[in-house]
Protein backbone atom coordinates (compact mmCIF):
# COMPACT_ATOMS: atom_id res chain seq x y z
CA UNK A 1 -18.84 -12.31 -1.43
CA UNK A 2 -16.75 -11.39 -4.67
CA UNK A 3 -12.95 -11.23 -4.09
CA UNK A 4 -11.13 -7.95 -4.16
CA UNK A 5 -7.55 -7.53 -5.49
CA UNK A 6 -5.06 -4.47 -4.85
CA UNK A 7 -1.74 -3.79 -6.53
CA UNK A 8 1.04 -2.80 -4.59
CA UNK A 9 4.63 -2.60 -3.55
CA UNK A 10 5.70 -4.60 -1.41
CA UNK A 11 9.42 -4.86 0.36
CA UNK A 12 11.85 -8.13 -1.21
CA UNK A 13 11.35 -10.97 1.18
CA UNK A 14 13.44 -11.20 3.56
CA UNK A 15 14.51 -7.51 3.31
CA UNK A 16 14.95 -5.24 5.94
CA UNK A 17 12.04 -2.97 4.84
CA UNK A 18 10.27 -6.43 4.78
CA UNK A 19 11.42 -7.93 8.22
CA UNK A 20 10.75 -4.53 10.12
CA UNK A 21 7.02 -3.62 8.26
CA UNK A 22 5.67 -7.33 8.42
CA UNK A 23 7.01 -7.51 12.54
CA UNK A 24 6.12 -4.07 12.94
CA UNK A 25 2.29 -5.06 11.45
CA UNK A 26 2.46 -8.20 13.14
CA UNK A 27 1.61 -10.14 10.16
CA UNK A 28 3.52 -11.46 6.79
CA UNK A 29 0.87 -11.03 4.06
CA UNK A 30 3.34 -13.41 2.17
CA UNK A 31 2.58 -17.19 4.95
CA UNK A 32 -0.22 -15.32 6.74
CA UNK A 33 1.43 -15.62 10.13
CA UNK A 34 1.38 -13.61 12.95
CA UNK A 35 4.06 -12.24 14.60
CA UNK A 36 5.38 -10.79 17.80
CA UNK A 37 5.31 -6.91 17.11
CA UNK A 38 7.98 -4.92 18.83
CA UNK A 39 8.32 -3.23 22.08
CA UNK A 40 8.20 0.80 22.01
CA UNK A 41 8.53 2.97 24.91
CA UNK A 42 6.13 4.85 24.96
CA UNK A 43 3.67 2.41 23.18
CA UNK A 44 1.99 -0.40 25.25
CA UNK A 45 1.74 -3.43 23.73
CA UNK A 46 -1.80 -3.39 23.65
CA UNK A 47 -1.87 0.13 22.10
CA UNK A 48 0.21 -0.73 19.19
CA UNK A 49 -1.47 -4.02 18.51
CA UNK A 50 -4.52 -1.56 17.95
CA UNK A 51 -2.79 1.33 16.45
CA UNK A 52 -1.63 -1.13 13.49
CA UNK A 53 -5.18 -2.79 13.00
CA UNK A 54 -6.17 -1.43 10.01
CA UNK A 55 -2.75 -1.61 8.23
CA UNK A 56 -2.31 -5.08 9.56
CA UNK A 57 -6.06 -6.07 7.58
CA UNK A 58 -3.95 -4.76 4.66
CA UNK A 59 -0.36 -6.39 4.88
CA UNK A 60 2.86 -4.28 4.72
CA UNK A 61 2.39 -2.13 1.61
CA UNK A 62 2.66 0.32 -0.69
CA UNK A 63 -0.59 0.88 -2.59
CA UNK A 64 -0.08 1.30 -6.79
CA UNK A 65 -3.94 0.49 -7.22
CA UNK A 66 -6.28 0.57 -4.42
CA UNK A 67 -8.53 -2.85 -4.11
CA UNK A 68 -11.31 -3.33 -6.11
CA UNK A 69 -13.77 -6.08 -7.62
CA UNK A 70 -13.22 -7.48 -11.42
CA UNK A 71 -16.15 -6.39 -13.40
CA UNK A 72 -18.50 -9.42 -14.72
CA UNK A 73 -16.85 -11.51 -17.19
CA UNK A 74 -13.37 -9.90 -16.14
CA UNK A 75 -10.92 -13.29 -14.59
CA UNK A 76 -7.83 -12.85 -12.76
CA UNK A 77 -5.60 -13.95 -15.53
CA UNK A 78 -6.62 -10.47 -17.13
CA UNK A 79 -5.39 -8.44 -13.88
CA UNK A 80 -2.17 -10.92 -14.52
CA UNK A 81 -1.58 -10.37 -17.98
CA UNK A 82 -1.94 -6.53 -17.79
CA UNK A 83 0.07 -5.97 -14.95
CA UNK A 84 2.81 -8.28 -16.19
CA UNK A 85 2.96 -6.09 -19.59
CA UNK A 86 3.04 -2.92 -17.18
CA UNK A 87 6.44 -4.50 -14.84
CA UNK A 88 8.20 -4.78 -17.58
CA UNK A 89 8.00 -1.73 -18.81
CA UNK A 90 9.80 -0.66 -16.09
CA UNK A 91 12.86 -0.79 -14.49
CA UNK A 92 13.88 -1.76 -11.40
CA UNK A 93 14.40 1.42 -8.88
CA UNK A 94 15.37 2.60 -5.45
CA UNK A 95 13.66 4.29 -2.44
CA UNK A 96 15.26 6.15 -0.48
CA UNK A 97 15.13 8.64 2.69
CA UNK A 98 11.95 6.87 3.98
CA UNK A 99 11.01 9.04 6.75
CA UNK A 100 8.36 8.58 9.21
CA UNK A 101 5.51 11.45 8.04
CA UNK A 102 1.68 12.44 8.66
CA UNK A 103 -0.51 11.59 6.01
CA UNK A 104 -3.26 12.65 6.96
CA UNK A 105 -4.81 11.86 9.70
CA UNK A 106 -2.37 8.50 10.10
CA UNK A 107 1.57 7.74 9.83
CA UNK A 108 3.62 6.14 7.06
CA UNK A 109 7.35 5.75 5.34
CA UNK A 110 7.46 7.92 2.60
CA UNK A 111 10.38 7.93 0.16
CA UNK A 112 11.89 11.49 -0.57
CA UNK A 113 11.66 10.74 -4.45
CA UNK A 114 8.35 10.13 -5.55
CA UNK A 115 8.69 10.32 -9.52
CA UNK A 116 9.51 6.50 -10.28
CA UNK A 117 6.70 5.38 -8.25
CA UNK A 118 3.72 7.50 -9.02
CA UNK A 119 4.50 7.08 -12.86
CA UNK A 120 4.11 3.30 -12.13
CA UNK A 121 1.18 3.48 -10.17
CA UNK A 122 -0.45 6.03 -12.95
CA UNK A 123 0.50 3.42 -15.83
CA UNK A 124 -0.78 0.32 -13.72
CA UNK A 125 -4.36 2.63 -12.69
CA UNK A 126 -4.97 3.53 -16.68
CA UNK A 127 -4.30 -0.23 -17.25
CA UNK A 128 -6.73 -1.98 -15.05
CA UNK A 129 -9.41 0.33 -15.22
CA UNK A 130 -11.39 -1.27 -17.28
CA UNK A 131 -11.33 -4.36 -15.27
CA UNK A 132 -12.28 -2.57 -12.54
CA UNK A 133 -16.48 -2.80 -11.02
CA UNK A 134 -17.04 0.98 -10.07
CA UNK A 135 -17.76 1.00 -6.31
CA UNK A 136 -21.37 1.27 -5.23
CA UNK A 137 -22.78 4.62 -4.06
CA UNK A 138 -22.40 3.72 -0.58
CA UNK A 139 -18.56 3.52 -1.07
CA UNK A 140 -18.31 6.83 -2.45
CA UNK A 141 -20.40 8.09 0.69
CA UNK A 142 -18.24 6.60 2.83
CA UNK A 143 -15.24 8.73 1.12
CA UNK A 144 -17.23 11.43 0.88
CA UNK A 145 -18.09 11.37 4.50
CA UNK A 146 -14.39 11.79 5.33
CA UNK A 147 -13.99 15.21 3.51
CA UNK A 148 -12.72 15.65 0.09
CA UNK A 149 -11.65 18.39 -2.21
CA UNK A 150 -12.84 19.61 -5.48
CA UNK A 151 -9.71 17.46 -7.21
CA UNK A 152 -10.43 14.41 -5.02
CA UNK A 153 -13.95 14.31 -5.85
CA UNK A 154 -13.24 14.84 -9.66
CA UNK A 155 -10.96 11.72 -9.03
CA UNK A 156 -13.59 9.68 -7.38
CA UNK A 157 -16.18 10.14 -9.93
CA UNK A 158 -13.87 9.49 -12.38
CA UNK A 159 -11.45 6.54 -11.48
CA UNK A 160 -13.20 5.21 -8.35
CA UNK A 161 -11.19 6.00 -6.09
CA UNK A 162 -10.10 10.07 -4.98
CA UNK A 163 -6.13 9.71 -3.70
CA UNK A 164 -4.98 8.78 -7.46
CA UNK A 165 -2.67 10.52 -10.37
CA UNK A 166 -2.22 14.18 -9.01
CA UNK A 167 -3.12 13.52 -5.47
CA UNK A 168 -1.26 10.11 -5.25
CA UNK A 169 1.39 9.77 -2.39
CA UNK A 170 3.40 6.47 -2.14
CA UNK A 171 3.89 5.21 1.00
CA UNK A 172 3.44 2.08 4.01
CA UNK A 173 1.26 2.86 5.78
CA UNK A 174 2.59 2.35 9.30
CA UNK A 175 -0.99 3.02 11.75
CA UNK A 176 -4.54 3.73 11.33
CA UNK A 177 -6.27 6.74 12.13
CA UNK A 178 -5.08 9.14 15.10
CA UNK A 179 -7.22 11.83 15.81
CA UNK A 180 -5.71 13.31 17.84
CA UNK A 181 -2.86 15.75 16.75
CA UNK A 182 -0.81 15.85 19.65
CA UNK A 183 -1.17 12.35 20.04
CA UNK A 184 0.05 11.69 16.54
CA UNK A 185 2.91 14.22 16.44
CA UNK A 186 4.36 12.40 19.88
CA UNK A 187 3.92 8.70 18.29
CA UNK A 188 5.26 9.85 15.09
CA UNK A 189 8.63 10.66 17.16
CA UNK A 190 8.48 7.46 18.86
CA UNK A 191 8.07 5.23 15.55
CA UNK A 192 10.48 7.67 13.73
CA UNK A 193 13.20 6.75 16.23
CA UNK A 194 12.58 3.08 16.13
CA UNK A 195 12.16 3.09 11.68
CA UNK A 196 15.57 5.51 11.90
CA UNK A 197 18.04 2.82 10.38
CA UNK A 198 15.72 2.63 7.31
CA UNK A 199 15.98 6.09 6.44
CA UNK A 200 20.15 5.80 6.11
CA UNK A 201 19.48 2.80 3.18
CA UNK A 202 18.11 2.45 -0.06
CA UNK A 203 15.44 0.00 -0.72
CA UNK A 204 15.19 -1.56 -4.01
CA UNK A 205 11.70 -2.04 -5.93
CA UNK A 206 12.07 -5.09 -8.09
CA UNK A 207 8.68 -5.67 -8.40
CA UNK A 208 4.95 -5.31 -8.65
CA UNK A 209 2.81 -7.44 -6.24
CA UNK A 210 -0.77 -8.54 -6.54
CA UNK A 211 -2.90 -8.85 -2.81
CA UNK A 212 -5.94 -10.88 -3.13
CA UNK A 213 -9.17 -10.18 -0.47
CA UNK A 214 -11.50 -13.35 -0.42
CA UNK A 215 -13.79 -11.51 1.38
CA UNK A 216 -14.50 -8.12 3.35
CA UNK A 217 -13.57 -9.52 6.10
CA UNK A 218 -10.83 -11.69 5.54
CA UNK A 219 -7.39 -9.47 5.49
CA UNK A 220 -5.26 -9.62 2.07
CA UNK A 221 -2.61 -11.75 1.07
CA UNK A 222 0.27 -11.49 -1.26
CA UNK A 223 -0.49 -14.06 -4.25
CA UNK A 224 1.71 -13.08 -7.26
CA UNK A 225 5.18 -11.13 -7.39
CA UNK A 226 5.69 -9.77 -11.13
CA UNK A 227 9.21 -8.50 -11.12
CA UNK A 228 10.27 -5.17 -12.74
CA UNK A 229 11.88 -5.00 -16.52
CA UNK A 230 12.16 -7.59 -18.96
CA UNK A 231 12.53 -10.91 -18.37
CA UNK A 232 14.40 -11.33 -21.81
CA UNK A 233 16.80 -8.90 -21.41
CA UNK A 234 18.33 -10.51 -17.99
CA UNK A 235 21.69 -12.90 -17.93
């Protein structure tokens, strides 16, 4: 099956953003490895190890551009060289009051300031669009099947994708789906209590990262780190 590739944030290694999503996942997208996820009261073991499946397939993130397939004749030394050109037109810059929110239907970190981010992830969306093989019909079903609005399904048709430029949100994601509301509201206290010494820090952003999917079923990995500003104009 043809690989897939995402662009995202993820935390510096070693961080404490990057130490508490990767054990809170229970995977490093960075070695692969799995590890022991922490203990919650409230939250059995075996309930968070399937509350954080779907993020987990994903590796601690913070989606710039969702995954997709190159288009035919398209090699990953394009996605390279036009994401490099797009890190350093940027600078370096901070996140901070991460709070633990509904985003829908699941829970995430999301910064207070949104600006610096979602005018990255715009400029790196416009640049690997063409790269990009539209999704089939069947993947626009799918999001279609989940309920969209006007705007969303303007977005879809258009970019491939419906939760992009004016409905973009960044954030890591923390679970997957929770139906139900009461249910998510008391988890969402639980997690926000355990995640509170992340929201008194700032978290730096030095860098775009690219995730690489060999297959549907194979979760992503962190393959390339393309830092933030240019290179020539460091010490």
């Amino acid at each position: 099956m043809q690989e897939r590739y995402a662009v995202y944030v993820a935390p510096e290694q070693g961080s404490e953003l990057d130490l508490f999503g990767s054990g809170w996942l229970g995977r490093c997208a960075r070695t692969g490895l799995k590890l022991r996820q922490p203990s919650l009261p409230g939250i059995a073991g075996r309930e968070l190890l399937e509350l954080t499946a779907a993020p987990r397939h994903y590796g601690f993130h913070a989606t710039l551009v969702s995954p997709f397939a190159l288009k035919k004749g398209c090699a990953l030394r394009d996605i390279l060289d036009r994401v490099r050109i797009v890190a350093r037109g940027f600078a370096p810059f901070d996140l901070s009051r991460l709070v633990v929110k509904e985003v829908g239907n699941f829970l995430a970190l999301v910064p207070g300031r949104q600006d610096e981010a979602a005018a990255l992830a715009e400029t790196c969306l416009r640049a690997l669009q063409p790269l990009r093989e539209p999704p089939s019909l069947a993947e626009m079903e799918k999001r279609r099947a989940r309920g969209l609005t006007p705007t969303q399904e303007r977005l879809l048709a258009g970019w491939g994708y419906p939760y992009v430029l004016q409905e973009y949100l960044f954030h890591f994601t923390l679970t997957g789906p929770v139906r139900d509301r009461a249910c998510r509201r008391a988890q969402q206290r639980r997690i926000a209590e355990f995640a509170e010494p992340l929201r008194r820090k700032t978290h730096c952003v030095r860098s775009i990262c690219l995730f690489c999917q060999e297959s549907r079923e194979a979760p992503f990995s962190l393959t390339h780190t393309l830092p933030l500003g240019d290179d020539r104009r460091r010490p």
